[in-house]
C-alpha atoms as a PDB file:
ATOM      1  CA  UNK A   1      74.593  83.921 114.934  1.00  0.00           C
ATOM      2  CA  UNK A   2      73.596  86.772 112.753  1.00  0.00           C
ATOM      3  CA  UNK A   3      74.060  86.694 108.839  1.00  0.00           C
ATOM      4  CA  UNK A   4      77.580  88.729 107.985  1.00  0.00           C
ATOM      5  CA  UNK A   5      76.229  92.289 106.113  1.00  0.00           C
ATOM      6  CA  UNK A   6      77.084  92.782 102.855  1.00  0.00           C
ATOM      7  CA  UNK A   7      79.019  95.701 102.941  1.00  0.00           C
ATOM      8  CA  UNK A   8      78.782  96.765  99.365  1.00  0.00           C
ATOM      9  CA  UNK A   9      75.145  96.013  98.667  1.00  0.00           C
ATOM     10  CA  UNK A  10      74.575  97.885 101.667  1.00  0.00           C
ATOM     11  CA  UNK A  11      76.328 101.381 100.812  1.00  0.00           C
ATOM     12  CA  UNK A  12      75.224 101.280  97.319  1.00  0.00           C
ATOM     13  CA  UNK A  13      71.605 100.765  98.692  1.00  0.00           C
ATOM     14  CA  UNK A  14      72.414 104.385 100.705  1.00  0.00           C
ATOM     15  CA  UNK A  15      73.136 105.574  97.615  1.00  0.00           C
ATOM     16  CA  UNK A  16      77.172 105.426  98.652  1.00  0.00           C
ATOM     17  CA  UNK A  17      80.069 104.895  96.283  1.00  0.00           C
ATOM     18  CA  UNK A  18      81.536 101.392  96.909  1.00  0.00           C
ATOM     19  CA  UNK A  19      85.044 100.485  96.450  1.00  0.00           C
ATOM     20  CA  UNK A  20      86.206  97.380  95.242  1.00  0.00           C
ATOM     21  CA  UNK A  21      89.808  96.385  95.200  1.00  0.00           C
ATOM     22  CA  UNK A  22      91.072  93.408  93.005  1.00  0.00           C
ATOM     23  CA  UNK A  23      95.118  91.142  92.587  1.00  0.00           C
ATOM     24  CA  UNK A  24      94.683  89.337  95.662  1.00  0.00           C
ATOM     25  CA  UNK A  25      94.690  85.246  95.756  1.00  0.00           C
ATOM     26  CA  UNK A  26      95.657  84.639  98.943  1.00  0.00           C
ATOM     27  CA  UNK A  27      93.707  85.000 102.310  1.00  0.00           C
ATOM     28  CA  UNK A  28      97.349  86.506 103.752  1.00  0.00           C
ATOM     29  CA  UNK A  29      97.164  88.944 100.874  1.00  0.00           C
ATOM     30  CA  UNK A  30      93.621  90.128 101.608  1.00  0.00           C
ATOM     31  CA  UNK A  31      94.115  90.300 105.335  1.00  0.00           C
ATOM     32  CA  UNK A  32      96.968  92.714 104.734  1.00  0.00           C
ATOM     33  CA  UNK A  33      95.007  94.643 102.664  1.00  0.00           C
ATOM     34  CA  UNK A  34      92.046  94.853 105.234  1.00  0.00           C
ATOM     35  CA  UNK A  35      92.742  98.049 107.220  1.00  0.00           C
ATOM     36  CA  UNK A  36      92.885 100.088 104.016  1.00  0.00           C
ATOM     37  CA  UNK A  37      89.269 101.212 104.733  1.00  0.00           C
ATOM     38  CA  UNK A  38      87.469  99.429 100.718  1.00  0.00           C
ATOM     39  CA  UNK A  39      84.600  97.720 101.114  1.00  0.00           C
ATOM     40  CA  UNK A  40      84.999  94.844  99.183  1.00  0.00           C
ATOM     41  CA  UNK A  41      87.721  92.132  97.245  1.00  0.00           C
ATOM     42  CA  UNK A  42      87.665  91.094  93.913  1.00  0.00           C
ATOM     43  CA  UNK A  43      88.498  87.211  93.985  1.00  0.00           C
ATOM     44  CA  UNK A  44      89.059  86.239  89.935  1.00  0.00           C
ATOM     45  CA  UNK A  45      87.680  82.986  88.982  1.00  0.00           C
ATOM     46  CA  UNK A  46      87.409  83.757  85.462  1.00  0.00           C
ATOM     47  CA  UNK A  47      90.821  85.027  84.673  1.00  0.00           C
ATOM     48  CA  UNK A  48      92.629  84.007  87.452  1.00  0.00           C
ATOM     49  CA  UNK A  49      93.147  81.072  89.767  1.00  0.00           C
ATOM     50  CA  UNK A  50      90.179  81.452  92.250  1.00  0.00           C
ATOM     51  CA  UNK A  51      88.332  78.107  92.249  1.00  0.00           C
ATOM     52  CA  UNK A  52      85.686  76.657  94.776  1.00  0.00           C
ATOM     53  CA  UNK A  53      88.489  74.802  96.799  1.00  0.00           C
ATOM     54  CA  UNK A  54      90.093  78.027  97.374  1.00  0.00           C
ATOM     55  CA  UNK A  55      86.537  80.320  97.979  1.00  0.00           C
ATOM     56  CA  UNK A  56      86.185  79.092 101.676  1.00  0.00           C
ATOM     57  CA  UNK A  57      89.542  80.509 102.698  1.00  0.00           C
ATOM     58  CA  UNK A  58      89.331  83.705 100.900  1.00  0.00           C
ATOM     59  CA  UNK A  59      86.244  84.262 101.499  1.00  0.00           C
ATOM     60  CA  UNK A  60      87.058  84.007 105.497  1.00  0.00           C
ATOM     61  CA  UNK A  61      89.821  86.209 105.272  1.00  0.00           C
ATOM     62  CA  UNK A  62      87.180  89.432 103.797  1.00  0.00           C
ATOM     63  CA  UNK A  63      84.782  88.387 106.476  1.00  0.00           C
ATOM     64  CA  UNK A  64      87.429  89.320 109.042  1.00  0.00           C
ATOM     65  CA  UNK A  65      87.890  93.145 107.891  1.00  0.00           C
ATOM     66  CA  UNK A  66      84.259  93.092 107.048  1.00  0.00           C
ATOM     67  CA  UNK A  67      85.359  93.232 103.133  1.00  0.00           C
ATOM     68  CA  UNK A  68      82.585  91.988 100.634  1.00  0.00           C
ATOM     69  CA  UNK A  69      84.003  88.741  99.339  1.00  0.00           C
ATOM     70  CA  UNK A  70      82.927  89.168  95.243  1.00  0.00           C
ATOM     71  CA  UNK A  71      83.809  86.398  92.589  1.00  0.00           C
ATOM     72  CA  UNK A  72      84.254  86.509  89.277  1.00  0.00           C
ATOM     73  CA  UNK A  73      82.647  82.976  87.601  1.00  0.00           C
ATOM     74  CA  UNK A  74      83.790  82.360  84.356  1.00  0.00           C
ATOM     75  CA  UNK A  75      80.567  81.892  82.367  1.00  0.00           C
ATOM     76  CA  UNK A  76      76.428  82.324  83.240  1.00  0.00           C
ATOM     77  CA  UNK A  77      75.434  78.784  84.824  1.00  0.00           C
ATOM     78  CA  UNK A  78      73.232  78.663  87.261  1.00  0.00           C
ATOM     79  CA  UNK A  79      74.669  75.357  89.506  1.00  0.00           C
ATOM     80  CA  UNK A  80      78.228  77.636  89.116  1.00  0.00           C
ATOM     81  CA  UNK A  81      76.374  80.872  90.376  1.00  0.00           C
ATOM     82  CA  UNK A  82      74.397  79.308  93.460  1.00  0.00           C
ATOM     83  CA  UNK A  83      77.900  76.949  94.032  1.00  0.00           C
ATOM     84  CA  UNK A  84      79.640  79.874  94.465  1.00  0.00           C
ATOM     85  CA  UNK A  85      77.237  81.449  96.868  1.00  0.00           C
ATOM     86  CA  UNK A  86      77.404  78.249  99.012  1.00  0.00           C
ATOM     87  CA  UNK A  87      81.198  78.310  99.042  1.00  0.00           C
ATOM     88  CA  UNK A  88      81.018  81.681 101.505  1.00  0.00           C
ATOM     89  CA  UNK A  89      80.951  84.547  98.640  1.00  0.00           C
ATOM     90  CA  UNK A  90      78.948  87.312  99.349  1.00  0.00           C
ATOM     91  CA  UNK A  91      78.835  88.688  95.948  1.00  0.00           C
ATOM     92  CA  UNK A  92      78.802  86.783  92.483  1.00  0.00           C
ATOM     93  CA  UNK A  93      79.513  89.073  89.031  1.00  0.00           C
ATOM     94  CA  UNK A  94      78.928  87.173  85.720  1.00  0.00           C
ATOM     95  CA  UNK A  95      80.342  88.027  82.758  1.00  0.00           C
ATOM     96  CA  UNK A  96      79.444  88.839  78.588  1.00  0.00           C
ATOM     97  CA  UNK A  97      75.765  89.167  79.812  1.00  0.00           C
ATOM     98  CA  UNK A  98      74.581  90.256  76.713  1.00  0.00           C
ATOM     99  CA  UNK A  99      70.489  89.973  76.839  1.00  0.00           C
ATOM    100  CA  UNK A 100      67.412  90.659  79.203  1.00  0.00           C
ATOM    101  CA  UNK A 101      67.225  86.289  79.494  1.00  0.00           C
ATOM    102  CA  UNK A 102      70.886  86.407  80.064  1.00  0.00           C
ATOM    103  CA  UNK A 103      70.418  88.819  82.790  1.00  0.00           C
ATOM    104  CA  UNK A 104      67.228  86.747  84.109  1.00  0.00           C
ATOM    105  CA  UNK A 105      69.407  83.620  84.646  1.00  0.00           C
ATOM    106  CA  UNK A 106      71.927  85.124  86.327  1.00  0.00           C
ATOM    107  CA  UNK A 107      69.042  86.058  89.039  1.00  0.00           C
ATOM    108  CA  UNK A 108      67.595  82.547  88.849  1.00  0.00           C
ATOM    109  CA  UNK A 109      70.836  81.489  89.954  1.00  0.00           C
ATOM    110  CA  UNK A 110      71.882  83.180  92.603  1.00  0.00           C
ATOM    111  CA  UNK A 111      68.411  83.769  94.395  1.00  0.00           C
ATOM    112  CA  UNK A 112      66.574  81.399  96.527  1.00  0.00           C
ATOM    113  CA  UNK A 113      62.561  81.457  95.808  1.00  0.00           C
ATOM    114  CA  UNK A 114      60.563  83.021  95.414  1.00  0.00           C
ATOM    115  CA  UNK A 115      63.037  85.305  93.243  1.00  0.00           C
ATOM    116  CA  UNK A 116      65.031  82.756  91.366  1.00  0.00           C
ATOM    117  CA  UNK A 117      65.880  79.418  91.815  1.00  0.00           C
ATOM    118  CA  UNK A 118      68.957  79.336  93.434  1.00  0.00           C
ATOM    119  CA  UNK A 119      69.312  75.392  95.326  1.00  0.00           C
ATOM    120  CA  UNK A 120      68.363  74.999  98.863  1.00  0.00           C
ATOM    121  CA  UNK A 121      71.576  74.760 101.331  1.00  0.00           C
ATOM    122  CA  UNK A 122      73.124  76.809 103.801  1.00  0.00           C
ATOM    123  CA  UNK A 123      76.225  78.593 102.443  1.00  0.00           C
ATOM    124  CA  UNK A 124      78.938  78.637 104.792  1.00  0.00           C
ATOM    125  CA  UNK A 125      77.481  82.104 105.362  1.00  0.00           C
ATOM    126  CA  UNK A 126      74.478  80.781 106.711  1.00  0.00           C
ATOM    127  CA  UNK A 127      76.469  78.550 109.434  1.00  0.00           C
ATOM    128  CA  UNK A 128      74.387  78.553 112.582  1.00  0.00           C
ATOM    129  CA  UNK A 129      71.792  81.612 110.733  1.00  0.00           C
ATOM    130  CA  UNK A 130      68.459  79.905 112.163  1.00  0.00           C
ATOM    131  CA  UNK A 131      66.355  82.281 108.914  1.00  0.00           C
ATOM    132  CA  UNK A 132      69.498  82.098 106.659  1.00  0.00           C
ATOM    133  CA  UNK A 133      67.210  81.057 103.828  1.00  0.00           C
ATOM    134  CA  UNK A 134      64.798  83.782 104.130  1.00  0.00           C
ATOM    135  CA  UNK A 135      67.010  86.511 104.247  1.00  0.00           C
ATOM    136  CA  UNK A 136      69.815  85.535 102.351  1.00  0.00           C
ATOM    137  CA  UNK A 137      68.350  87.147  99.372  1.00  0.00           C
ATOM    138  CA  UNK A 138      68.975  90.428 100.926  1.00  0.00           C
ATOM    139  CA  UNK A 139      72.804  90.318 101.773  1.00  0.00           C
ATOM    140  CA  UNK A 140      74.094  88.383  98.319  1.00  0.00           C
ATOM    141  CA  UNK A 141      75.389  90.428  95.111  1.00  0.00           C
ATOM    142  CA  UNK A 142      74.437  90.360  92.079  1.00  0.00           C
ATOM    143  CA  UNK A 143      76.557  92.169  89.302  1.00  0.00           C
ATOM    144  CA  UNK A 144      76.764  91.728  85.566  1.00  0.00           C
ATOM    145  CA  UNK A 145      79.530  92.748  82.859  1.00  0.00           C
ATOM    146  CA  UNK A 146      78.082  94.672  79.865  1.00  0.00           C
ATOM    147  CA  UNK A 147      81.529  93.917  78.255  1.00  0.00           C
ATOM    148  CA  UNK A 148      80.338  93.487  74.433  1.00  0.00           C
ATOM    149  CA  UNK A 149      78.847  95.519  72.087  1.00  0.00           C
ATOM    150  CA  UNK A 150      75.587  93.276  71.645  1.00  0.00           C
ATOM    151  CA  UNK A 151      75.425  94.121  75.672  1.00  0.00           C
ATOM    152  CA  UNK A 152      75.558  98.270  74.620  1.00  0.00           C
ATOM    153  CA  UNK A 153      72.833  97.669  72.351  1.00  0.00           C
ATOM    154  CA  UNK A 154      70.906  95.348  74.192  1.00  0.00           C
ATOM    155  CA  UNK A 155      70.950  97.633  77.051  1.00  0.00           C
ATOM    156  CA  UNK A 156      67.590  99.255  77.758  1.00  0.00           C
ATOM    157  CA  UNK A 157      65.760  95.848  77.763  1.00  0.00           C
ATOM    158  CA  UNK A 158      68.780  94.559  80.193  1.00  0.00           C
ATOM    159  CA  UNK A 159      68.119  96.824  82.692  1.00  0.00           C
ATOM    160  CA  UNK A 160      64.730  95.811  83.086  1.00  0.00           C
ATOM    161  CA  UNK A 161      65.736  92.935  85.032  1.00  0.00           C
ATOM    162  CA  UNK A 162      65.334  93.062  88.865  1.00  0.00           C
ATOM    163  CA  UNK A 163      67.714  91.979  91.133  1.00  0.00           C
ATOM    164  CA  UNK A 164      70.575  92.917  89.844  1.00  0.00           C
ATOM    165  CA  UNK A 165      73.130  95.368  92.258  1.00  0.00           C
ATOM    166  CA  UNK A 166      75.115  96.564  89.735  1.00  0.00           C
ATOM    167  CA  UNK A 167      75.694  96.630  85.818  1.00  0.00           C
ATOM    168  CA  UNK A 168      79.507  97.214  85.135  1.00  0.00           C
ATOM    169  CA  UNK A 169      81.130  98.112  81.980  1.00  0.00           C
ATOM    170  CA  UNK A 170      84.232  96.557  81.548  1.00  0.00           C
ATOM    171  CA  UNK A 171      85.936  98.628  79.216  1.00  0.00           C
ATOM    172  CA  UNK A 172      88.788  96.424  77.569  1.00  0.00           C
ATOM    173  CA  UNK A 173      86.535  93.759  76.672  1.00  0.00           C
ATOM    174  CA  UNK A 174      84.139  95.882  74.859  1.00  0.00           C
ATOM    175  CA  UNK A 175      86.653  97.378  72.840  1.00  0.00           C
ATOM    176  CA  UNK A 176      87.514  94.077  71.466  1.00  0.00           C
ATOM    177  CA  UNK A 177      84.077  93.771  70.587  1.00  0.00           C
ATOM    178  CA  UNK A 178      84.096  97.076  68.776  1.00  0.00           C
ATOM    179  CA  UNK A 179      87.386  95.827  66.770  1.00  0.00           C
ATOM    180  CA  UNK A 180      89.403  97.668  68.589  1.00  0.00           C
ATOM    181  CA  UNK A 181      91.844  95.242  70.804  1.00  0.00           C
ATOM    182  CA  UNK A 182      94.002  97.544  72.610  1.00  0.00           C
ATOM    183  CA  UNK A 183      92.446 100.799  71.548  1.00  0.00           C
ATOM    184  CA  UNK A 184      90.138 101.338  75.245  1.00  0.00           C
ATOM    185  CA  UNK A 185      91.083 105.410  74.911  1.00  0.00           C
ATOM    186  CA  UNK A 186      89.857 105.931  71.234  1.00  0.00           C
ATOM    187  CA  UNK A 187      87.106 107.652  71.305  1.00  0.00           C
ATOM    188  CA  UNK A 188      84.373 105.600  69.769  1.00  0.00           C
ATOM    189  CA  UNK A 189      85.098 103.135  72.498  1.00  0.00           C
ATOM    190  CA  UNK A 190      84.979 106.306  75.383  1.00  0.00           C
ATOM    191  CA  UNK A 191      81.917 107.472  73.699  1.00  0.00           C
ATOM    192  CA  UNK A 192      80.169 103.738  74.209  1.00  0.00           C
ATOM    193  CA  UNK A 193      81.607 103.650  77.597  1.00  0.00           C
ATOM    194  CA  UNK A 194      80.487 106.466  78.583  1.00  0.00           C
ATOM    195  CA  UNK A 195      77.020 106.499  76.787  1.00  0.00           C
ATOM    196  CA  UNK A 196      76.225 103.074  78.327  1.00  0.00           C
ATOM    197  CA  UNK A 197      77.272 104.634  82.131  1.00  0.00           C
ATOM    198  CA  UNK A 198      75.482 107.339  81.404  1.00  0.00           C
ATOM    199  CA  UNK A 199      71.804 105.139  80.454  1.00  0.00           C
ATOM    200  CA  UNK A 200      72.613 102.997  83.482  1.00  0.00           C
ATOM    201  CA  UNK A 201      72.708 105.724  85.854  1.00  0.00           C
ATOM    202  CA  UNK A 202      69.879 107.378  84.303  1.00  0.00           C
ATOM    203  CA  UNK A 203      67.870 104.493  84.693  1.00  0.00           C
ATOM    204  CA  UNK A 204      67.856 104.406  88.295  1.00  0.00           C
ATOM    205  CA  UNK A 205      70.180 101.531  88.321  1.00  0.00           C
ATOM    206  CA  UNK A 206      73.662 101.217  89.393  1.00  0.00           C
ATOM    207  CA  UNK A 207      76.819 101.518  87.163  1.00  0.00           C
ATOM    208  CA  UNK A 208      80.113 100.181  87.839  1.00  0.00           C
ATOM    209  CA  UNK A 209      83.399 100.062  85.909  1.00  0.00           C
ATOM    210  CA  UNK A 210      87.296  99.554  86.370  1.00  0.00           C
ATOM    211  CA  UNK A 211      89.184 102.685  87.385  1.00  0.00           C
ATOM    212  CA  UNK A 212      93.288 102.100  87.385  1.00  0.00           C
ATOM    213  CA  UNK A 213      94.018 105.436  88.373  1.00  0.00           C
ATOM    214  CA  UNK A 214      92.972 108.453  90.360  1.00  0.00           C
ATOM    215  CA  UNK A 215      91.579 110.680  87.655  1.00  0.00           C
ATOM    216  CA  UNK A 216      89.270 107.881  86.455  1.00  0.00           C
ATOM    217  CA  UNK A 217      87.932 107.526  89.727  1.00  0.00           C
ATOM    218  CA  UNK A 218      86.844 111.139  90.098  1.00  0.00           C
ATOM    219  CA  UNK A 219      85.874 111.234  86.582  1.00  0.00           C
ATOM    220  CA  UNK A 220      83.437 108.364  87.063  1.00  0.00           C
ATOM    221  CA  UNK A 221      82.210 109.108  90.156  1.00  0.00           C
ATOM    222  CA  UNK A 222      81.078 112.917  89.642  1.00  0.00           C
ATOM    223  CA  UNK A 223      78.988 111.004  86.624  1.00  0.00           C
ATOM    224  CA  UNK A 224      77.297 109.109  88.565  1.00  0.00           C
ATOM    225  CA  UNK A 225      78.748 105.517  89.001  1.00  0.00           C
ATOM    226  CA  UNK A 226      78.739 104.246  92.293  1.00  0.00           C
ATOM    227  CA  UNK A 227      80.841 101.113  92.181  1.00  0.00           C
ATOM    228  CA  UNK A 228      84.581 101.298  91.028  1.00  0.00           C
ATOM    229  CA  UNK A 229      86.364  98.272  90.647  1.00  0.00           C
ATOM    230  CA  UNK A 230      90.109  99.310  90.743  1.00  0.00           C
ATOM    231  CA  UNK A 231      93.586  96.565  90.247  1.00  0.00           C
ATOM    232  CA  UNK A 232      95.591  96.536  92.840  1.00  0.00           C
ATOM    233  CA  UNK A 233      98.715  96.160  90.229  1.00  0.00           C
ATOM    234  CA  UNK A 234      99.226  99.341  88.845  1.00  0.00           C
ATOM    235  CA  UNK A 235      99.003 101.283  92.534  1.00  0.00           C
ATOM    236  CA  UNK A 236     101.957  98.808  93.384  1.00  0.00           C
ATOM    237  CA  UNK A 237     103.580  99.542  89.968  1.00  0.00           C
ATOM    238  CA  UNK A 238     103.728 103.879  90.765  1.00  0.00           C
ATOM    239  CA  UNK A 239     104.621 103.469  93.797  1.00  0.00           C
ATOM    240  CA  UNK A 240     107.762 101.325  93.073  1.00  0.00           C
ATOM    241  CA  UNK A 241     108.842 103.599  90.594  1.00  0.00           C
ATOM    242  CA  UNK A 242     108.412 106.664  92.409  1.00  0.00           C
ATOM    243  CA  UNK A 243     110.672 105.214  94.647  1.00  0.00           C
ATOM    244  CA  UNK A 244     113.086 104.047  92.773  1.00  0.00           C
ATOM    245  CA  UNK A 245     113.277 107.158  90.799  1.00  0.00           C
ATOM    246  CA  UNK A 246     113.842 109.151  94.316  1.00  0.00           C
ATOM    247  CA  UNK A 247     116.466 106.782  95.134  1.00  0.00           C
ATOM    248  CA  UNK A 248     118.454 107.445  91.926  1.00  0.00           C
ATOM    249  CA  UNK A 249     117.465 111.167  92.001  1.00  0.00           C
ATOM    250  CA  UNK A 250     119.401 111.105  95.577  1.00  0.00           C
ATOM    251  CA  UNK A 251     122.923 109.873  94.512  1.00  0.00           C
END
């Protein structure tokens, strides 16, 4: 047995956009949703109901399609991080990482030594992987949120640390943080957004952030960003209404 490859981690190391889809909580769900040609789920653990009991399952059902399984934790712990990792996820994203030691634990977590300090046992990845623990390294995610303010500012020293795939700006979050709740198109909170992008990706690094809709995915990616996260709700929520609205148009 060979480890799985981590689909995302891989195309973003080519220098490839990477597409990451997330609303599913069901392994039926992401099945379905496996021939649609993204490379990777979302699985919510922070906001939604995605708990270790429940990563096994899901995670199986992305390793079918070849869809990089990536989980949300709710808060930087280490034991939570590397937990995760053993459960089957492929990728791990931490949020309000908001300095360069915040950023530093997140590695220690969720890398084996000599990078970080992740716990020794064989994920259910590593099932039957004879060198799972000396390669693992290579094929598991790491992304952070810079989803505050303190994160914007805090940036430059942030993206010092090493190991991390991708630093995405979560854009609703840091406008609460700017005191503006609700307000993610004003323009101060555009110009942050788009000024933090903009370091990451001239840093060398990776950027990633949510895109709902078509013309924020172009937008994003002809500046650079290379991994869009996009909700599967509001593609579900335009397509109903278009047809509805043909149906009524018709009679």
């Amino acid at each position: 047995m060979e480890i799985r490859p981590n689909r995302v981690k891989q195309k973003l190391a080519n220098g490839e956009s990477a597409l990451i889809a997330s609303g599913f909580d069901s392994g039926d769900q992401i099945d379905s949703f496996g021939p649609n040609g993204f490379d990777g789920v979302w699985l919510e653990g922070e906001h939604g109901p995605v708990d270790a009991p429940q990563i096994g399952d899901l995670t199986r059902a992305c390793d079918i399609w070849g869809l990089t399984s990536v989980v949300r934790v709710n808060r930087n712990d280490q034991n939570l991080i590397y937990r995760t990792f053993d459960r089957g996820a492929q990728g791990v994203c931490v949020p309000h990482v908001n300095t360069k030691a915040e950023a530093e634990n997140v590695v220690a977590g969720g890398k084996f030594a000599p990078i970080g300090q992740r716990g020794l046992f064989t994920s259910r990845q590593g099932y039957d992987v004879p060198d799972y623990l000396d390669i693992a390294n290579d094929e598991t995610l790491l992304i952070i949120l810079v989803e505050d303010i303190i994160a914007v500012n805090n940036l430059d020293e942030i993206l010092e640390v090493d190991h991390i795939d991708v630093f995405l700006v979560a854009p609703s979050d840091l406008a609460a943080s700017m005191g503006k709740i609700g307000k993610v198109q004003s323009q101060g909170v555009q110009d942050t957004i788009d000024g933090a992008l903009a370091k990451i990706v001239e840093s060398g690094r990776t950027a990633g952030t949510m895109c709902p809709d078509y013309t924020l995915a172009e937008k994003y990616t002809k500046a650079g960003v290379k991994c869009l996260l996009t909700p599967s709700g509001p593609w579900v929520a335009a397509g109903a209404k278009q047809f509805r609205e043909t149906v009524e148009a018709a009679q």
